[in-house]
PDB file of N, CA and C in Angstrom:
ATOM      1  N   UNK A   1    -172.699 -49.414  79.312  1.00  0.00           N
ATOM      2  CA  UNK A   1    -173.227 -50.265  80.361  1.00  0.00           C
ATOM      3  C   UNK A   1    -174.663 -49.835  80.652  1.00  0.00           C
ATOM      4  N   UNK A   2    -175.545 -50.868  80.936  1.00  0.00           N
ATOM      5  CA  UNK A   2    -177.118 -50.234  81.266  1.00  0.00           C
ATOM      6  C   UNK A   2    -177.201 -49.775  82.246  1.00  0.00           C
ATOM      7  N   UNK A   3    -178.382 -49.534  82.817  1.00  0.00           N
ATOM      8  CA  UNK A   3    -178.805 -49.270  84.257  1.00  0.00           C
ATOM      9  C   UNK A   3    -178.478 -50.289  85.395  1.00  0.00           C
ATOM     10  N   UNK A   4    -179.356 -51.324  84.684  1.00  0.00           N
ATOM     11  CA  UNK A   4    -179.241 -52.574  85.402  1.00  0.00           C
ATOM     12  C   UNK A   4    -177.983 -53.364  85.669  1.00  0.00           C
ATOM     13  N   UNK A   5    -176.558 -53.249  84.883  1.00  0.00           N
ATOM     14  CA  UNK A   5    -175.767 -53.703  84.836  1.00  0.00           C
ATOM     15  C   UNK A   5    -174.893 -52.744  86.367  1.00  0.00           C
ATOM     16  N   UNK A   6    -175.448 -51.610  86.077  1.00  0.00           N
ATOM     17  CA  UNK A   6    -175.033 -50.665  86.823  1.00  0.00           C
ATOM     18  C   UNK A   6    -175.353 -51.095  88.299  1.00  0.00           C
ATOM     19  N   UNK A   7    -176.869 -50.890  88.225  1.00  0.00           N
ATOM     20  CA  UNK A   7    -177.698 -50.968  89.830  1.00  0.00           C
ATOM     21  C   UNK A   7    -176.915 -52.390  90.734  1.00  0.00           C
ATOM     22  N   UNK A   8    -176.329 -53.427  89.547  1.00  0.00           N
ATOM     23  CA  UNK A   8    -175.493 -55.049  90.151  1.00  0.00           C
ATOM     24  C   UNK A   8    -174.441 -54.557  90.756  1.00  0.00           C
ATOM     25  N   UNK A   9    -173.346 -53.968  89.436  1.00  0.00           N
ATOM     26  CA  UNK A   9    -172.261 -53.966  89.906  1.00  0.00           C
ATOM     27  C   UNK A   9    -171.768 -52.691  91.206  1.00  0.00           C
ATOM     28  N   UNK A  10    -172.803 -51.988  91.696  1.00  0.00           N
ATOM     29  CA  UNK A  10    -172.728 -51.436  92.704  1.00  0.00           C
ATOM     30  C   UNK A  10    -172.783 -51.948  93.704  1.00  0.00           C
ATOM     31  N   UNK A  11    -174.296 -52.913  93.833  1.00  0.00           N
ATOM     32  CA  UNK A  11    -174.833 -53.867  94.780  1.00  0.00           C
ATOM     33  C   UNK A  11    -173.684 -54.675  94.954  1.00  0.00           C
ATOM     34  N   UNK A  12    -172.685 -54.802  94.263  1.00  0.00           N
ATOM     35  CA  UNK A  12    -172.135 -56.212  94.192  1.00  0.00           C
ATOM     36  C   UNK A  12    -170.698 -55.445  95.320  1.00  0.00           C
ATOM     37  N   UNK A  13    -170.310 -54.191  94.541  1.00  0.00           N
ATOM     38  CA  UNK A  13    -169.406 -53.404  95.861  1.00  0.00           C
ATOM     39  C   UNK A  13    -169.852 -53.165  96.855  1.00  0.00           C
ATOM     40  N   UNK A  14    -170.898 -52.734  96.940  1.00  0.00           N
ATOM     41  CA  UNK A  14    -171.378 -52.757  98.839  1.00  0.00           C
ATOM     42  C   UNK A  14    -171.357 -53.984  99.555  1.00  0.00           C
ATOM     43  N   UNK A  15    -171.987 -54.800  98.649  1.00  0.00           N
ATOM     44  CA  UNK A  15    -171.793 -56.109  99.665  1.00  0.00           C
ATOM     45  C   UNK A  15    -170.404 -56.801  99.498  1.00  0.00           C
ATOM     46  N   UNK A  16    -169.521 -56.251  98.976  1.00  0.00           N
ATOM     47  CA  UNK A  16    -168.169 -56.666  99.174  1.00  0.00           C
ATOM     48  C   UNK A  16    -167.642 -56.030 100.593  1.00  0.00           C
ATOM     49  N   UNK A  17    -168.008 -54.661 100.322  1.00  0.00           N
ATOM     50  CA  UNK A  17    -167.080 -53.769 101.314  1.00  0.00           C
ATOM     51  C   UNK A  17    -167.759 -53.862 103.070  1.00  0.00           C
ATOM     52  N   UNK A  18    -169.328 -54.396 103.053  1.00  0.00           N
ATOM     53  CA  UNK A  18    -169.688 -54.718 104.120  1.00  0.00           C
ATOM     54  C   UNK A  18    -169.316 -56.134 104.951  1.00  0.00           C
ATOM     55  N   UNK A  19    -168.715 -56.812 103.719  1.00  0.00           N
ATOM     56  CA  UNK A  19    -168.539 -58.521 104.066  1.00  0.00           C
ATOM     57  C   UNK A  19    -167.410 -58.355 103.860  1.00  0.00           C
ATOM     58  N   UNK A  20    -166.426 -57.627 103.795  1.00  0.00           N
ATOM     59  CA  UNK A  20    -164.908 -57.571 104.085  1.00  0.00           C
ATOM     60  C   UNK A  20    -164.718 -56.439 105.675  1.00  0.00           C
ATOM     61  N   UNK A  21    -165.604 -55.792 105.959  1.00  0.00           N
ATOM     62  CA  UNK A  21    -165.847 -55.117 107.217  1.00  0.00           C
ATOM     63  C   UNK A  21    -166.401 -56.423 108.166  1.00  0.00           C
ATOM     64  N   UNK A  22    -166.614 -57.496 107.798  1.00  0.00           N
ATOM     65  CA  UNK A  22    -167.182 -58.236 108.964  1.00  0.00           C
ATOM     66  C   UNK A  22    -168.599 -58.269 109.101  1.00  0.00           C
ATOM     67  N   UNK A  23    -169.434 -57.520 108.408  1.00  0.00           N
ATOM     68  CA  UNK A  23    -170.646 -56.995 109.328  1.00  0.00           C
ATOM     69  C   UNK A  23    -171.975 -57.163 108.458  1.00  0.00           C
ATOM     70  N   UNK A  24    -173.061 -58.155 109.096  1.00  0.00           N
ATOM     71  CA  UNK A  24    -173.792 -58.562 108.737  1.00  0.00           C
ATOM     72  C   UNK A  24    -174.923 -57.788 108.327  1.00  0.00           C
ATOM     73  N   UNK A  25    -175.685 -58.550 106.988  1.00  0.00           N
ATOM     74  CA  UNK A  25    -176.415 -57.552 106.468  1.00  0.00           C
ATOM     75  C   UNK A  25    -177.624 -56.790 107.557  1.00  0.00           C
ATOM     76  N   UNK A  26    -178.187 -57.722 108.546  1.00  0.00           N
ATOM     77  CA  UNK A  26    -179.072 -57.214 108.972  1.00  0.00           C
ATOM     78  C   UNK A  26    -178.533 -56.437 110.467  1.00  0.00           C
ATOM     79  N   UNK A  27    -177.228 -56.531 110.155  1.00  0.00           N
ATOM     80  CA  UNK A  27    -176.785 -55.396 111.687  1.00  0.00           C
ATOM     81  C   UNK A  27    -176.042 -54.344 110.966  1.00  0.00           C
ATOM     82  N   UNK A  28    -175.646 -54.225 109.562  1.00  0.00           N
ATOM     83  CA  UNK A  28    -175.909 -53.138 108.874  1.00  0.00           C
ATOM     84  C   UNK A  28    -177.002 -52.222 108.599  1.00  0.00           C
ATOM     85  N   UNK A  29    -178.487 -52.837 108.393  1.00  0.00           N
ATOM     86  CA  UNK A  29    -179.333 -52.499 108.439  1.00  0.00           C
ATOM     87  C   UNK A  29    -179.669 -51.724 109.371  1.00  0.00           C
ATOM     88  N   UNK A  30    -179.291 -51.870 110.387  1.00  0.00           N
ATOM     89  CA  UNK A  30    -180.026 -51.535 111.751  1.00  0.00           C
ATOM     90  C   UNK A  30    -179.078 -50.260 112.419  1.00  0.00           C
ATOM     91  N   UNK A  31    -177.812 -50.777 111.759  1.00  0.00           N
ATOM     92  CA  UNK A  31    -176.831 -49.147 112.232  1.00  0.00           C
ATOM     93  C   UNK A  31    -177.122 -48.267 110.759  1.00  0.00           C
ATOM     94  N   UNK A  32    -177.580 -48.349 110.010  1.00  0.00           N
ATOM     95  CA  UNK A  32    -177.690 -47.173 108.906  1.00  0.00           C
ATOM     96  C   UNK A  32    -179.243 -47.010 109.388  1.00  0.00           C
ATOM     97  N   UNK A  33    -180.053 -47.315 109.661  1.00  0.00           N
ATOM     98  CA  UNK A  33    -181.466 -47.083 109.513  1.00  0.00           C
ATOM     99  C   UNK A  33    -182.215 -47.257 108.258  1.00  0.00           C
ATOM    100  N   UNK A  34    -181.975 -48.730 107.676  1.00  0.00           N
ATOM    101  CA  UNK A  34    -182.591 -48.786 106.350  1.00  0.00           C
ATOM    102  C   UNK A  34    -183.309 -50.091 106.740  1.00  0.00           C
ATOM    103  N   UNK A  35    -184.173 -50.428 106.097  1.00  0.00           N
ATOM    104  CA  UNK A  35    -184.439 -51.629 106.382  1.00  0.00           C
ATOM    105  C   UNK A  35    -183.685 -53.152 105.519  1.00  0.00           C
ATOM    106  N   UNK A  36    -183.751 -54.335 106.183  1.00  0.00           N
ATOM    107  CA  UNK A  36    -183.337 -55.308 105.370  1.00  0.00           C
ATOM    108  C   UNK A  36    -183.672 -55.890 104.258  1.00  0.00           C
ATOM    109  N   UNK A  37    -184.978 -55.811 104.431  1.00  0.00           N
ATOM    110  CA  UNK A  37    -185.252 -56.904 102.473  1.00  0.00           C
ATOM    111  C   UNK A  37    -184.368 -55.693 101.529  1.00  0.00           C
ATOM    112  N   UNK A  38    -185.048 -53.981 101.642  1.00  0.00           N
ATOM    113  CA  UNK A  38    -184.656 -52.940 101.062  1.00  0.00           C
ATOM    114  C   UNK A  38    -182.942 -53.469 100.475  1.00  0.00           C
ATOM    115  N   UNK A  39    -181.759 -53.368 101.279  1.00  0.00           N
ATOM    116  CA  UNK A  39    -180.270 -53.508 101.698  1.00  0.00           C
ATOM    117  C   UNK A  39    -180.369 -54.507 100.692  1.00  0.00           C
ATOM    118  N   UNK A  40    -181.358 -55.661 100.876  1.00  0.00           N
ATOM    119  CA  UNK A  40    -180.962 -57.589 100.236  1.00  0.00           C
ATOM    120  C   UNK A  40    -181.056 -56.702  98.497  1.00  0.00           C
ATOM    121  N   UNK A  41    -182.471 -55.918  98.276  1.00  0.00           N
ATOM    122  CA  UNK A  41    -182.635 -55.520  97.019  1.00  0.00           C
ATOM    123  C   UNK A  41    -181.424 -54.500  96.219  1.00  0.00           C
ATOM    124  N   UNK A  42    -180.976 -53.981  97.151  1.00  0.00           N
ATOM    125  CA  UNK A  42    -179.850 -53.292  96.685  1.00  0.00           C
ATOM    126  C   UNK A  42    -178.830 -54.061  96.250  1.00  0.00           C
ATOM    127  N   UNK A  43    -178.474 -55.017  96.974  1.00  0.00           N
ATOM    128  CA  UNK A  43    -177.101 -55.925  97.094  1.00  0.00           C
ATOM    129  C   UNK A  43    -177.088 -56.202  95.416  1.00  0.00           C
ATOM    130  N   UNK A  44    -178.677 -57.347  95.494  1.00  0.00           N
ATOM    131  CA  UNK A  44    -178.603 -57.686  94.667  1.00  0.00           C
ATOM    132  C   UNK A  44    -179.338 -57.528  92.804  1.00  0.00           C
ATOM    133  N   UNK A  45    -178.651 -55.730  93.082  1.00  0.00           N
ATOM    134  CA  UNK A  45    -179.060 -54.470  92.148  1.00  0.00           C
ATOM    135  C   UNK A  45    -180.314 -54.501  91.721  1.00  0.00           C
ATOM    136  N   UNK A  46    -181.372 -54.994  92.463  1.00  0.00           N
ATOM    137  CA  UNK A  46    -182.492 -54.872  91.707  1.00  0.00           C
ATOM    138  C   UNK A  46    -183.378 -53.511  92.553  1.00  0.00           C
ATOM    139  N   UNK A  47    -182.527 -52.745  93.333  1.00  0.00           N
ATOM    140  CA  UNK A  47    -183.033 -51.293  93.839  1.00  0.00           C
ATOM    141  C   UNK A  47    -182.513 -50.401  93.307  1.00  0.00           C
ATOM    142  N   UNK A  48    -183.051 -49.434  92.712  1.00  0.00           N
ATOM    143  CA  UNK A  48    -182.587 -47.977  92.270  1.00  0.00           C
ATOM    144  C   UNK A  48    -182.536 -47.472  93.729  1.00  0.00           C
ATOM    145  N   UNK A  49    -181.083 -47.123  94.085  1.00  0.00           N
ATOM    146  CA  UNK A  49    -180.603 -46.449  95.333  1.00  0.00           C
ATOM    147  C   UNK A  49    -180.754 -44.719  95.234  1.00  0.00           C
ATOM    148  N   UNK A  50    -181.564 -44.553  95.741  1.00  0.00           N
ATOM    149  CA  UNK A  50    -181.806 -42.907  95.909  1.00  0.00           C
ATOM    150  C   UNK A  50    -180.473 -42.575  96.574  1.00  0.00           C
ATOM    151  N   UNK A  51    -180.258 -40.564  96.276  1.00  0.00           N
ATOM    152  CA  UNK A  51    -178.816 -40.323  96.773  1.00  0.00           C
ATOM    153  C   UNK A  51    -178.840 -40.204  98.480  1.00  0.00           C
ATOM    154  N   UNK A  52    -179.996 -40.154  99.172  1.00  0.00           N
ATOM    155  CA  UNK A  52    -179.773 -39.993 101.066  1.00  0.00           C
ATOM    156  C   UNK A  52    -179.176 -41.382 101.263  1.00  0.00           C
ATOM    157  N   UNK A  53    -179.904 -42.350 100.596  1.00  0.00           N
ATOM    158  CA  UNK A  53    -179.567 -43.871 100.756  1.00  0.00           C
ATOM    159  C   UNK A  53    -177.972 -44.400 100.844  1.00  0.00           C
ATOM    160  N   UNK A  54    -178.201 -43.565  99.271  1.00  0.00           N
ATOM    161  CA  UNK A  54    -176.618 -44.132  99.003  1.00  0.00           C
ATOM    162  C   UNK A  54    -175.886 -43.448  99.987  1.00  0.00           C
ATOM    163  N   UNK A  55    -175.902 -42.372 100.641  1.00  0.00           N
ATOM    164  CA  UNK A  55    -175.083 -41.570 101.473  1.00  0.00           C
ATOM    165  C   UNK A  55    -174.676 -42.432 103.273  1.00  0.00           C
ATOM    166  N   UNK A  56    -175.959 -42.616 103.279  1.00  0.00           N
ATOM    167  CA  UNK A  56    -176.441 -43.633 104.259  1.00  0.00           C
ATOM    168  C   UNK A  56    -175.623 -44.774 104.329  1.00  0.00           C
ATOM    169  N   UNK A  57    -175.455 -45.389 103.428  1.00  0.00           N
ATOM    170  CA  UNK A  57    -174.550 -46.508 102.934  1.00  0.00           C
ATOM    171  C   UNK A  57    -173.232 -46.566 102.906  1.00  0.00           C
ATOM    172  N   UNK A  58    -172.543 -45.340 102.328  1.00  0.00           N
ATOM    173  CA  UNK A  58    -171.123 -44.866 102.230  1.00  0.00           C
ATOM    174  C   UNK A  58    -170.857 -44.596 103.247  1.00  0.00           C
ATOM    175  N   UNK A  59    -171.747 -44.126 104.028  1.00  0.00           N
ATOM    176  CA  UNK A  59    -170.771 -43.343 105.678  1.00  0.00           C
ATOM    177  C   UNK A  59    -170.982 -44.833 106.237  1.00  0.00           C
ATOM    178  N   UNK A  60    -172.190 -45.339 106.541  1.00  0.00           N
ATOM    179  CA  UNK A  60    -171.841 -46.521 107.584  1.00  0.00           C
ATOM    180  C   UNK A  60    -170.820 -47.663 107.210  1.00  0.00           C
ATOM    181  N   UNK A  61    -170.455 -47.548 105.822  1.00  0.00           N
ATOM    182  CA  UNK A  61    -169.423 -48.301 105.789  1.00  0.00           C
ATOM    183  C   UNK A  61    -167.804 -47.726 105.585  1.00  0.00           C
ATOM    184  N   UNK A  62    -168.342 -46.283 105.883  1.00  0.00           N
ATOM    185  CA  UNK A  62    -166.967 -45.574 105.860  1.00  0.00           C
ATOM    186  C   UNK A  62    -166.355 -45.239 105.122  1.00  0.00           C
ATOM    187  N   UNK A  63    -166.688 -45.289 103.741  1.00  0.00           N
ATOM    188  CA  UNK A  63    -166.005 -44.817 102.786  1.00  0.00           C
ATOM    189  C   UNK A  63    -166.570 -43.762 101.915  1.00  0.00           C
ATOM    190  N   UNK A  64    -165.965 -43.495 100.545  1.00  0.00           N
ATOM    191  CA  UNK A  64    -166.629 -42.659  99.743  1.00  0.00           C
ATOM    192  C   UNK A  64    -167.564 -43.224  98.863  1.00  0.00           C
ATOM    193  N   UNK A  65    -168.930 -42.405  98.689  1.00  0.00           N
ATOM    194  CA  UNK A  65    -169.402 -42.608  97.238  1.00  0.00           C
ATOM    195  C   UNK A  65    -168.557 -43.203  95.918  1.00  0.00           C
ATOM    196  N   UNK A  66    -167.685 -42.248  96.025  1.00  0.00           N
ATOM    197  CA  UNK A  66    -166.724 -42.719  94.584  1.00  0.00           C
ATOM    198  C   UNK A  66    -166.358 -44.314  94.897  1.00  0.00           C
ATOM    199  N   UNK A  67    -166.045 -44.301  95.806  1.00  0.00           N
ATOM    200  CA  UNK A  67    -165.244 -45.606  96.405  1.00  0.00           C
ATOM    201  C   UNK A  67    -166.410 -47.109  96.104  1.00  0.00           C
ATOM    202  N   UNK A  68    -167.317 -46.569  96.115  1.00  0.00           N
ATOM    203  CA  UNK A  68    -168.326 -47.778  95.565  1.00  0.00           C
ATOM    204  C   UNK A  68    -168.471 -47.848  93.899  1.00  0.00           C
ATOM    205  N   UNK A  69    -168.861 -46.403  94.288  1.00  0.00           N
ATOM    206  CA  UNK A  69    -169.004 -46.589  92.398  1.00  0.00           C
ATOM    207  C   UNK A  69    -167.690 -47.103  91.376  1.00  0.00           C
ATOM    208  N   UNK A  70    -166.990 -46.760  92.329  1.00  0.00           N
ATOM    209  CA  UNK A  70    -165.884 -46.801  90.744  1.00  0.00           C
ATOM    210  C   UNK A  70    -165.185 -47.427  90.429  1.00  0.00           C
ATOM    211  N   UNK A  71    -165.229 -48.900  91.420  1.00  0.00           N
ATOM    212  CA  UNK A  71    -164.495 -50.172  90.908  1.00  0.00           C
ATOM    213  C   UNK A  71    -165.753 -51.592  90.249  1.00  0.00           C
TER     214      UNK A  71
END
């Protein structure tokens, strides 16, 4: 699998697990402290997610790292 296939199908689990939590991208934004276009670029894998980020990401949505990556 590439990078890029990678950087999607991550983007593509976060914004599952935030839109099955209910909770909108830009009031996600605002309880992790990231900004929104940033979050939109992630979603839609075209951000290389640094690891504070990704950490950032996993706790406000409560789960594990693994738990994104590995489906």
């Amino acid at each position: 699998m590439s990078t890029d296939e990678r950087k999607k199908k991550l983007g593509k689990r976060i914004r599952q697990e935030r839109e099955a939590q209910g909770i909108s991208l830009r009031r996600f934004a605002t309880m992790i402290g990231l900004g929104h276009s940033y979050l939109v670029d992630v979603e839609n894998g075209r951000r290389n997610i640094g690891f504070d980020n990704l950490c950032k990401i996993a706790d406000g949505l409560g789960v594990s790292i693994g738990t994104l990556a590995d489906k």
